[in-house]
PDB file of N, CA and C in Angstrom:
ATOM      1  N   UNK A   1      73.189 160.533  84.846  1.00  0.00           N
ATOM      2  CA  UNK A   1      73.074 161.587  83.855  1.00  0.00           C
ATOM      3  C   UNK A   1      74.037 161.303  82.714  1.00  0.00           C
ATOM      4  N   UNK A   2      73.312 161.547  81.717  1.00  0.00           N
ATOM      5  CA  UNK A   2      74.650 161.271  80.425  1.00  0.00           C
ATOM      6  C   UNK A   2      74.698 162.774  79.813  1.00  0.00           C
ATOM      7  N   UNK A   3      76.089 163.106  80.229  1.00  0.00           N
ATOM      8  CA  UNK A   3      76.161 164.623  79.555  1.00  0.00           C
ATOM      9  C   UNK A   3      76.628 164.416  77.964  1.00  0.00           C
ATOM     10  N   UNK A   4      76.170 163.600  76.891  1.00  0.00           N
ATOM     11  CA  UNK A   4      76.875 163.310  75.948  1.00  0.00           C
ATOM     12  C   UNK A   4      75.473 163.733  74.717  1.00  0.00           C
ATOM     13  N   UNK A   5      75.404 163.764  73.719  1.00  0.00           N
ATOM     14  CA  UNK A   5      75.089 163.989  73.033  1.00  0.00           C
ATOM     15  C   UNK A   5      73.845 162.658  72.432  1.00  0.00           C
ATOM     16  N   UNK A   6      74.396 161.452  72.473  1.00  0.00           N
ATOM     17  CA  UNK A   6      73.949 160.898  71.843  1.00  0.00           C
ATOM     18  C   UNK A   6      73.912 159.111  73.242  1.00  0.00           C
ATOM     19  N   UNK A   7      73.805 158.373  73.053  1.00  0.00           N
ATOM     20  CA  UNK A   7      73.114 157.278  73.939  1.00  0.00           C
ATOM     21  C   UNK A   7      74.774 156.624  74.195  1.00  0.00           C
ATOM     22  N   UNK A   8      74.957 156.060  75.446  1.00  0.00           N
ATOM     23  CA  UNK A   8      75.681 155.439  75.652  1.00  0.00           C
ATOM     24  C   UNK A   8      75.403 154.213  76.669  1.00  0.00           C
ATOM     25  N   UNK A   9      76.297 153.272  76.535  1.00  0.00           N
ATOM     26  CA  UNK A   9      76.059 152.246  77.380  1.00  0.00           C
ATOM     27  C   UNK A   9      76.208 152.328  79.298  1.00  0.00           C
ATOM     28  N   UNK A  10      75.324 151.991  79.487  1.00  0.00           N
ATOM     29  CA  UNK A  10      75.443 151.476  81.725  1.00  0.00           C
ATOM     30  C   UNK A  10      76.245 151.314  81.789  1.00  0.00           C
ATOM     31  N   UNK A  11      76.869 151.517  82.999  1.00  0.00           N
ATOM     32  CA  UNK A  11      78.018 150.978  83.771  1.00  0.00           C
ATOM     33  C   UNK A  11      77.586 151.342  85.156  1.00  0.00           C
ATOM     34  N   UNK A  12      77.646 150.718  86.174  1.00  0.00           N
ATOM     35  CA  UNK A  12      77.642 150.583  87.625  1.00  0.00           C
ATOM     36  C   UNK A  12      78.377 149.152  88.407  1.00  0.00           C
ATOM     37  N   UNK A  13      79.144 149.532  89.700  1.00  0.00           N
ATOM     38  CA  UNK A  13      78.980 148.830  90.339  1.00  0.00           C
ATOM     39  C   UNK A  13      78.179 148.465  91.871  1.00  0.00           C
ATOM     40  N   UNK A  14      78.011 147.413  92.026  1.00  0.00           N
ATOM     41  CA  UNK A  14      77.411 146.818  92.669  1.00  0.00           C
ATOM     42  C   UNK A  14      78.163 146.069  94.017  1.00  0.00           C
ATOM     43  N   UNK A  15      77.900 146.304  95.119  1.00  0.00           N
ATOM     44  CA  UNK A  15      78.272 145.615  96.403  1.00  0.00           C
ATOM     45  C   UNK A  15      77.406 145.822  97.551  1.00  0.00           C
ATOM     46  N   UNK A  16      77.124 144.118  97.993  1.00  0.00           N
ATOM     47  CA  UNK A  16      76.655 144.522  99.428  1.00  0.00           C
ATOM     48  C   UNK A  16      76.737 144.885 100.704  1.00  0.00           C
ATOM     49  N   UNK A  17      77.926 144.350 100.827  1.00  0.00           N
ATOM     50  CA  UNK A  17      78.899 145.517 101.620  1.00  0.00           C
ATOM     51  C   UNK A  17      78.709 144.596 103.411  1.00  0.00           C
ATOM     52  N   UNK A  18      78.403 143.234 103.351  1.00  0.00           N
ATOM     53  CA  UNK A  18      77.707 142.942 104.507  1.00  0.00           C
ATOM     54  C   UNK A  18      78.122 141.534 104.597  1.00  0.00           C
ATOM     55  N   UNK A  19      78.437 140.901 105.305  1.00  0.00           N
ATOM     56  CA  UNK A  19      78.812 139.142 105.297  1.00  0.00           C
ATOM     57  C   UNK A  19      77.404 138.768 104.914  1.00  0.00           C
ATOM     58  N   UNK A  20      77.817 137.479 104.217  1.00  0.00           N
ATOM     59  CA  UNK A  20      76.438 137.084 103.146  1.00  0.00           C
ATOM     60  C   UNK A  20      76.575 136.115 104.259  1.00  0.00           C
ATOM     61  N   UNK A  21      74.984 135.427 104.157  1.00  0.00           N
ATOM     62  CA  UNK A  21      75.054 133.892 104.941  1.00  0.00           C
ATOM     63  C   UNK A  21      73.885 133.483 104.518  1.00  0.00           C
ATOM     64  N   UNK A  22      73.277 132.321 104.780  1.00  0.00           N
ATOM     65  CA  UNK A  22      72.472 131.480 104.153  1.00  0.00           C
ATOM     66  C   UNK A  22      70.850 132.028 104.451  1.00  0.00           C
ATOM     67  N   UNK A  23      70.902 132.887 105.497  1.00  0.00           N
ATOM     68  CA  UNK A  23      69.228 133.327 105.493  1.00  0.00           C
ATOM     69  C   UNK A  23      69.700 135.181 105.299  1.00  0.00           C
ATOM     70  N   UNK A  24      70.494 135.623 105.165  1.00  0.00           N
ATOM     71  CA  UNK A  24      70.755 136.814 104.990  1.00  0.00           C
ATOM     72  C   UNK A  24      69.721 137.562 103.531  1.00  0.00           C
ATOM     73  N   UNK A  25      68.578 138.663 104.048  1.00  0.00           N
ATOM     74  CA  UNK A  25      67.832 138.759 103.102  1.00  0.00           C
ATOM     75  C   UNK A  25      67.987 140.575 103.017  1.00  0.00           C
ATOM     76  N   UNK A  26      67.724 141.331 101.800  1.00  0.00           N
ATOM     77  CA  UNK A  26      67.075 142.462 101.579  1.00  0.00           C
ATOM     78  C   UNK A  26      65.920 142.627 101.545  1.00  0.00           C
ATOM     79  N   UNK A  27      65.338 143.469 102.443  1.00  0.00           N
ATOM     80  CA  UNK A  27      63.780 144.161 102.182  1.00  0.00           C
ATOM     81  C   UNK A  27      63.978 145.318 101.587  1.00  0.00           C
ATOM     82  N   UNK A  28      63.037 145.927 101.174  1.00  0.00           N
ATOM     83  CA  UNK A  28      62.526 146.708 100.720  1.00  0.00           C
ATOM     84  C   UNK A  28      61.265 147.238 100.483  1.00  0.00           C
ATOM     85  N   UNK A  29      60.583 148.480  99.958  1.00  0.00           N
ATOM     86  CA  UNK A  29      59.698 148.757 100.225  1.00  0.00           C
ATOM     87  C   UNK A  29      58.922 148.598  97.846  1.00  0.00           C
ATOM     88  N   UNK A  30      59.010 147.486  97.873  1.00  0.00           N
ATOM     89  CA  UNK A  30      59.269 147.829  96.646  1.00  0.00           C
ATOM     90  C   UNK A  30      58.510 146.372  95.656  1.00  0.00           C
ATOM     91  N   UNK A  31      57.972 146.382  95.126  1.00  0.00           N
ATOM     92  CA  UNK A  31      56.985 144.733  93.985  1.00  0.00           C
ATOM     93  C   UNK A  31      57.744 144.642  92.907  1.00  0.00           C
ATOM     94  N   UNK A  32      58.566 145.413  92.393  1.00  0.00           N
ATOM     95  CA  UNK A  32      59.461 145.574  91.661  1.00  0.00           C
ATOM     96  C   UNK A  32      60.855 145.594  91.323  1.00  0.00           C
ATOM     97  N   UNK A  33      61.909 145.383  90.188  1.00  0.00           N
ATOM     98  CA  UNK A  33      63.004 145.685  90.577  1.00  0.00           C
ATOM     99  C   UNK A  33      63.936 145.785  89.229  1.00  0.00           C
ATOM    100  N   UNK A  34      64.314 145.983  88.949  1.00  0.00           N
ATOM    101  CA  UNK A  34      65.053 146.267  87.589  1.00  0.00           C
ATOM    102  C   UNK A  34      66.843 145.097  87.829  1.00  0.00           C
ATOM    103  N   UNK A  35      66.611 144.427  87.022  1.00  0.00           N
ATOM    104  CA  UNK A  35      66.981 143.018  87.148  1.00  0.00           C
ATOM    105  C   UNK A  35      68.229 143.184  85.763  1.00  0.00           C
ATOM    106  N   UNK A  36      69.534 142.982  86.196  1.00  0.00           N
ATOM    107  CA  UNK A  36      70.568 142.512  84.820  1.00  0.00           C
ATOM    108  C   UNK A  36      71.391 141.138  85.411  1.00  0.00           C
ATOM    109  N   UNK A  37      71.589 140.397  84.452  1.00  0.00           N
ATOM    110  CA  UNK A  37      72.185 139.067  84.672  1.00  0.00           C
ATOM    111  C   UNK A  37      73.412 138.815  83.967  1.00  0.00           C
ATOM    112  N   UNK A  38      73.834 140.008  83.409  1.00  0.00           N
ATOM    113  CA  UNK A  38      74.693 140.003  82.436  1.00  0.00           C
ATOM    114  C   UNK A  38      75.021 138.890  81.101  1.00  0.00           C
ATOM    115  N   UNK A  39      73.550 139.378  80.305  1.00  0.00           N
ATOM    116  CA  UNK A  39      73.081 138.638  78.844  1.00  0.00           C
ATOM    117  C   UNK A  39      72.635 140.099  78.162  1.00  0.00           C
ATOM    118  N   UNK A  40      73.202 141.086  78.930  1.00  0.00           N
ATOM    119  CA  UNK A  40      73.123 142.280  78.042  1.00  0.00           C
ATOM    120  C   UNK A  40      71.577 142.824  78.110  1.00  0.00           C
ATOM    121  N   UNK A  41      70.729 142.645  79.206  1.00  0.00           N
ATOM    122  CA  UNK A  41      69.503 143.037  79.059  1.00  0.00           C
ATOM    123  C   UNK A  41      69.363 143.635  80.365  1.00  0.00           C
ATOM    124  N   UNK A  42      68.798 144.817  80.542  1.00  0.00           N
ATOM    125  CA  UNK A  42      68.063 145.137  81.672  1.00  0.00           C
ATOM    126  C   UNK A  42      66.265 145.396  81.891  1.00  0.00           C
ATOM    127  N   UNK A  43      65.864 144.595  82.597  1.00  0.00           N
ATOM    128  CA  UNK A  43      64.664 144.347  82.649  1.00  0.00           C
ATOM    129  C   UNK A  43      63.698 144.572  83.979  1.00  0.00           C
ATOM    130  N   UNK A  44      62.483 144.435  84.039  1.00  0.00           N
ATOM    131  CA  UNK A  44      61.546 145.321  85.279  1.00  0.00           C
ATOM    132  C   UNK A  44      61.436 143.757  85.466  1.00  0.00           C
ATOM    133  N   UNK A  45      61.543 142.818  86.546  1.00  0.00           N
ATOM    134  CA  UNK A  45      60.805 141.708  87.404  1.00  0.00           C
ATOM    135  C   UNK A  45      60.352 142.091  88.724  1.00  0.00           C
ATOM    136  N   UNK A  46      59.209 141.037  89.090  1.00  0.00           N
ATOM    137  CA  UNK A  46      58.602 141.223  90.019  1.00  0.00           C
ATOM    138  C   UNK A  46      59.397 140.984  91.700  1.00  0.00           C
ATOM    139  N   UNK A  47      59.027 141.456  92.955  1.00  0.00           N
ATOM    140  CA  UNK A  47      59.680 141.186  93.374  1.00  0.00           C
ATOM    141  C   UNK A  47      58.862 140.901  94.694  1.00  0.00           C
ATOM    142  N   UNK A  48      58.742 139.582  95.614  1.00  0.00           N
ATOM    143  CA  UNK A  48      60.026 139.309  95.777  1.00  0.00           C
ATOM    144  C   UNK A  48      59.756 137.761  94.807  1.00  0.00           C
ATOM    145  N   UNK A  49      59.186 137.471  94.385  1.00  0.00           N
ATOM    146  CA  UNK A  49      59.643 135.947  93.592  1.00  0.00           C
ATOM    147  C   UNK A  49      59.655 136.367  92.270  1.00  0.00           C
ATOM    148  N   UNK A  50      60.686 135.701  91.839  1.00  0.00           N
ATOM    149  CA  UNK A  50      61.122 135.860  90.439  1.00  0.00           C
ATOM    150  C   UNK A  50      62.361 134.831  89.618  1.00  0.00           C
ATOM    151  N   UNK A  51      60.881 133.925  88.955  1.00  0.00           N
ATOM    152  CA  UNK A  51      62.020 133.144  88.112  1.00  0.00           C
ATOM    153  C   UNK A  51      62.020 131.606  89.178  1.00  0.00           C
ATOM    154  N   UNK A  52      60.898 131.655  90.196  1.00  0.00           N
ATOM    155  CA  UNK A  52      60.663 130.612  91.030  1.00  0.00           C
ATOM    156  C   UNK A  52      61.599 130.547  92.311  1.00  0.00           C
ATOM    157  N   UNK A  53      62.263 131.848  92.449  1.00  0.00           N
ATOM    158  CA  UNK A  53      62.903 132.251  93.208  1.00  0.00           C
ATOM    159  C   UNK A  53      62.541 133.373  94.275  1.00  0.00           C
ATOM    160  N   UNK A  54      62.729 133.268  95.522  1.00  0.00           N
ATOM    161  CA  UNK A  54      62.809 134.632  96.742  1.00  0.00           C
ATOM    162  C   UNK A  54      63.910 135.465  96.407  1.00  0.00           C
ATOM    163  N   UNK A  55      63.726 136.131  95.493  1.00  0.00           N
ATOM    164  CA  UNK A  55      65.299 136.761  95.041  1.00  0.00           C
ATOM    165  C   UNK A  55      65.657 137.892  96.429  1.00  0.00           C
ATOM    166  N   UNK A  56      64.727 137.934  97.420  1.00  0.00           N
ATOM    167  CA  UNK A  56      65.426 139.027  98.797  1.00  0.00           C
ATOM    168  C   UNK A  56      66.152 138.493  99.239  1.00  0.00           C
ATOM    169  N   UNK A  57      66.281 136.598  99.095  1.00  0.00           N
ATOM    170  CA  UNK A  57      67.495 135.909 100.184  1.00  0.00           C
ATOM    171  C   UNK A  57      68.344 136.258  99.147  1.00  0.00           C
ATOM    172  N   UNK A  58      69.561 136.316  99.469  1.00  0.00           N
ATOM    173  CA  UNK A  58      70.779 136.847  98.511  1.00  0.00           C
ATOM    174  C   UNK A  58      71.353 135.522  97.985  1.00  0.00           C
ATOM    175  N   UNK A  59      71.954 134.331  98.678  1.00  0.00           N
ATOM    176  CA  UNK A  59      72.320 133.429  98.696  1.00  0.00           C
ATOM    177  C   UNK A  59      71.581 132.490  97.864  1.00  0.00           C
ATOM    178  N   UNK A  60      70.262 132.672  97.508  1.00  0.00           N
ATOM    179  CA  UNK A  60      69.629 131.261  97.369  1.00  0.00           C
ATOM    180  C   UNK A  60      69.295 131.888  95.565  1.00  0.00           C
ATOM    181  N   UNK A  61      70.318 132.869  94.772  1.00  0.00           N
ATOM    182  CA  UNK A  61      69.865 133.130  93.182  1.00  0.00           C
ATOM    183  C   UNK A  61      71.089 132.086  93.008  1.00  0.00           C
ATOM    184  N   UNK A  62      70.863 131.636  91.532  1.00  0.00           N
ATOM    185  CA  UNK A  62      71.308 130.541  91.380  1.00  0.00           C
ATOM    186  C   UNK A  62      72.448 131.108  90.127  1.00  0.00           C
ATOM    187  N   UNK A  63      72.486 132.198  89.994  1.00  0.00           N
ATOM    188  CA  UNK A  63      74.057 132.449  89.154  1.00  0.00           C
ATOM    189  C   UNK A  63      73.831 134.480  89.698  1.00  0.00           C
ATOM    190  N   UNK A  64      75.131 134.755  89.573  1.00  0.00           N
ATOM    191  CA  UNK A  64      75.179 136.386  90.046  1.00  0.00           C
ATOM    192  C   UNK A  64      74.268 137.577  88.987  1.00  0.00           C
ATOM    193  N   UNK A  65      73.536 138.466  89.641  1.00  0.00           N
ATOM    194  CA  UNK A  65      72.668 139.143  88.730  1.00  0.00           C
ATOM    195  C   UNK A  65      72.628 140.463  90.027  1.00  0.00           C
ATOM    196  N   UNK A  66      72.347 141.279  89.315  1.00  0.00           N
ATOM    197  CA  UNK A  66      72.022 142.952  90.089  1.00  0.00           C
ATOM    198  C   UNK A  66      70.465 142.924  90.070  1.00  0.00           C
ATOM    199  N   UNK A  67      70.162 143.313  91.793  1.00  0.00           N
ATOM    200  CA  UNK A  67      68.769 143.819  91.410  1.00  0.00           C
ATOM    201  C   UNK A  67      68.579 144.925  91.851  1.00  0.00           C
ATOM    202  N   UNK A  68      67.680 146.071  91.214  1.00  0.00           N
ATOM    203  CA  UNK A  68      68.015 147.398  91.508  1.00  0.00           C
ATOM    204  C   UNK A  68      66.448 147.673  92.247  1.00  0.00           C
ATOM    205  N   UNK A  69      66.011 147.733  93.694  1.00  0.00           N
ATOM    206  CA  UNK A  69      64.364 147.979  93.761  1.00  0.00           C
ATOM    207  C   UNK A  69      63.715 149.061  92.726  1.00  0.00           C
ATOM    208  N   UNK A  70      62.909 149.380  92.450  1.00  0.00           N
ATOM    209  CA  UNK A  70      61.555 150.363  92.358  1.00  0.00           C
ATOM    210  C   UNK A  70      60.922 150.732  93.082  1.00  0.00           C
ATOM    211  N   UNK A  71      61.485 151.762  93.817  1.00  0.00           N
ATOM    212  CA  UNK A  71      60.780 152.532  95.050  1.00  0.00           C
ATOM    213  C   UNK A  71      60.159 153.291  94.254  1.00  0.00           C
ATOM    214  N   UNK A  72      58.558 153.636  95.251  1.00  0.00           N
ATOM    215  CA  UNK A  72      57.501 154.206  94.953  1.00  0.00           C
ATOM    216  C   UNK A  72      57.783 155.819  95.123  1.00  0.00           C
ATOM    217  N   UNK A  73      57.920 156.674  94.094  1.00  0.00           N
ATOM    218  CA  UNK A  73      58.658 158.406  94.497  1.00  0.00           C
ATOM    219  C   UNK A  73      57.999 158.735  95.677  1.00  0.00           C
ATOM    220  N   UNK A  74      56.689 158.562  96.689  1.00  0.00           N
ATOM    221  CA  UNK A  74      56.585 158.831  97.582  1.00  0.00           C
ATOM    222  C   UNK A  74      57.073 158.046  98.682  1.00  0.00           C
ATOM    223  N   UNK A  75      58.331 156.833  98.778  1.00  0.00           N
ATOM    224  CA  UNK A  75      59.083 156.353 100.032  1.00  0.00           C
ATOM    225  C   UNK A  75      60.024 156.671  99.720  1.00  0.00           C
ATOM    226  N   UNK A  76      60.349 157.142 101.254  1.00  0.00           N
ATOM    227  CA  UNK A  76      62.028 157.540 101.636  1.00  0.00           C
ATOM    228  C   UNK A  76      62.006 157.380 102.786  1.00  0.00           C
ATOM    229  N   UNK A  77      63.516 158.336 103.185  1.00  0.00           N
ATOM    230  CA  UNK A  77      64.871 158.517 102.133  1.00  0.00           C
ATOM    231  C   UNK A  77      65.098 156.536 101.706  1.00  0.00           C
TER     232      UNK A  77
END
């Protein structure tokens, strides 16, 4: 929520919170994902390949980037 008047910039952090290892993957329920790489853009990619990549293995993106899913408003919690 931005209680401000006028537009301001994102800020979040990000952690996985889990020992990473070489097949260590995220699922989700989700084809989508809202993607920043820090080049100042946030963008909708597909998911799970993106960029010639399985971006669910954590280990195998090839420089650090946030991916945020796109859950469908009818899956939960």
């Amino acid at each position: 929520m931005n209680p401000n008047d006028h537009e301001v910039p994102v800020y979040w952090w990000s952690n996985i919170a889990v020992p990473e290892t070489a097949d260590t993957r995220v699922i989700a329920p989700a084809d989508q994902a809202w993607h920043f790489a820090y080049d100042h853009r946030l963008r909708r990619v597909p998911v799970p390949n993106y960029a010639g990549t399985d971006l669910t293995y954590t280990a195998r993106a090839a420089a650090s980037a946030d991916y945020f899913f796109e859950l469908d408003s009818g899956d939960g919690p």
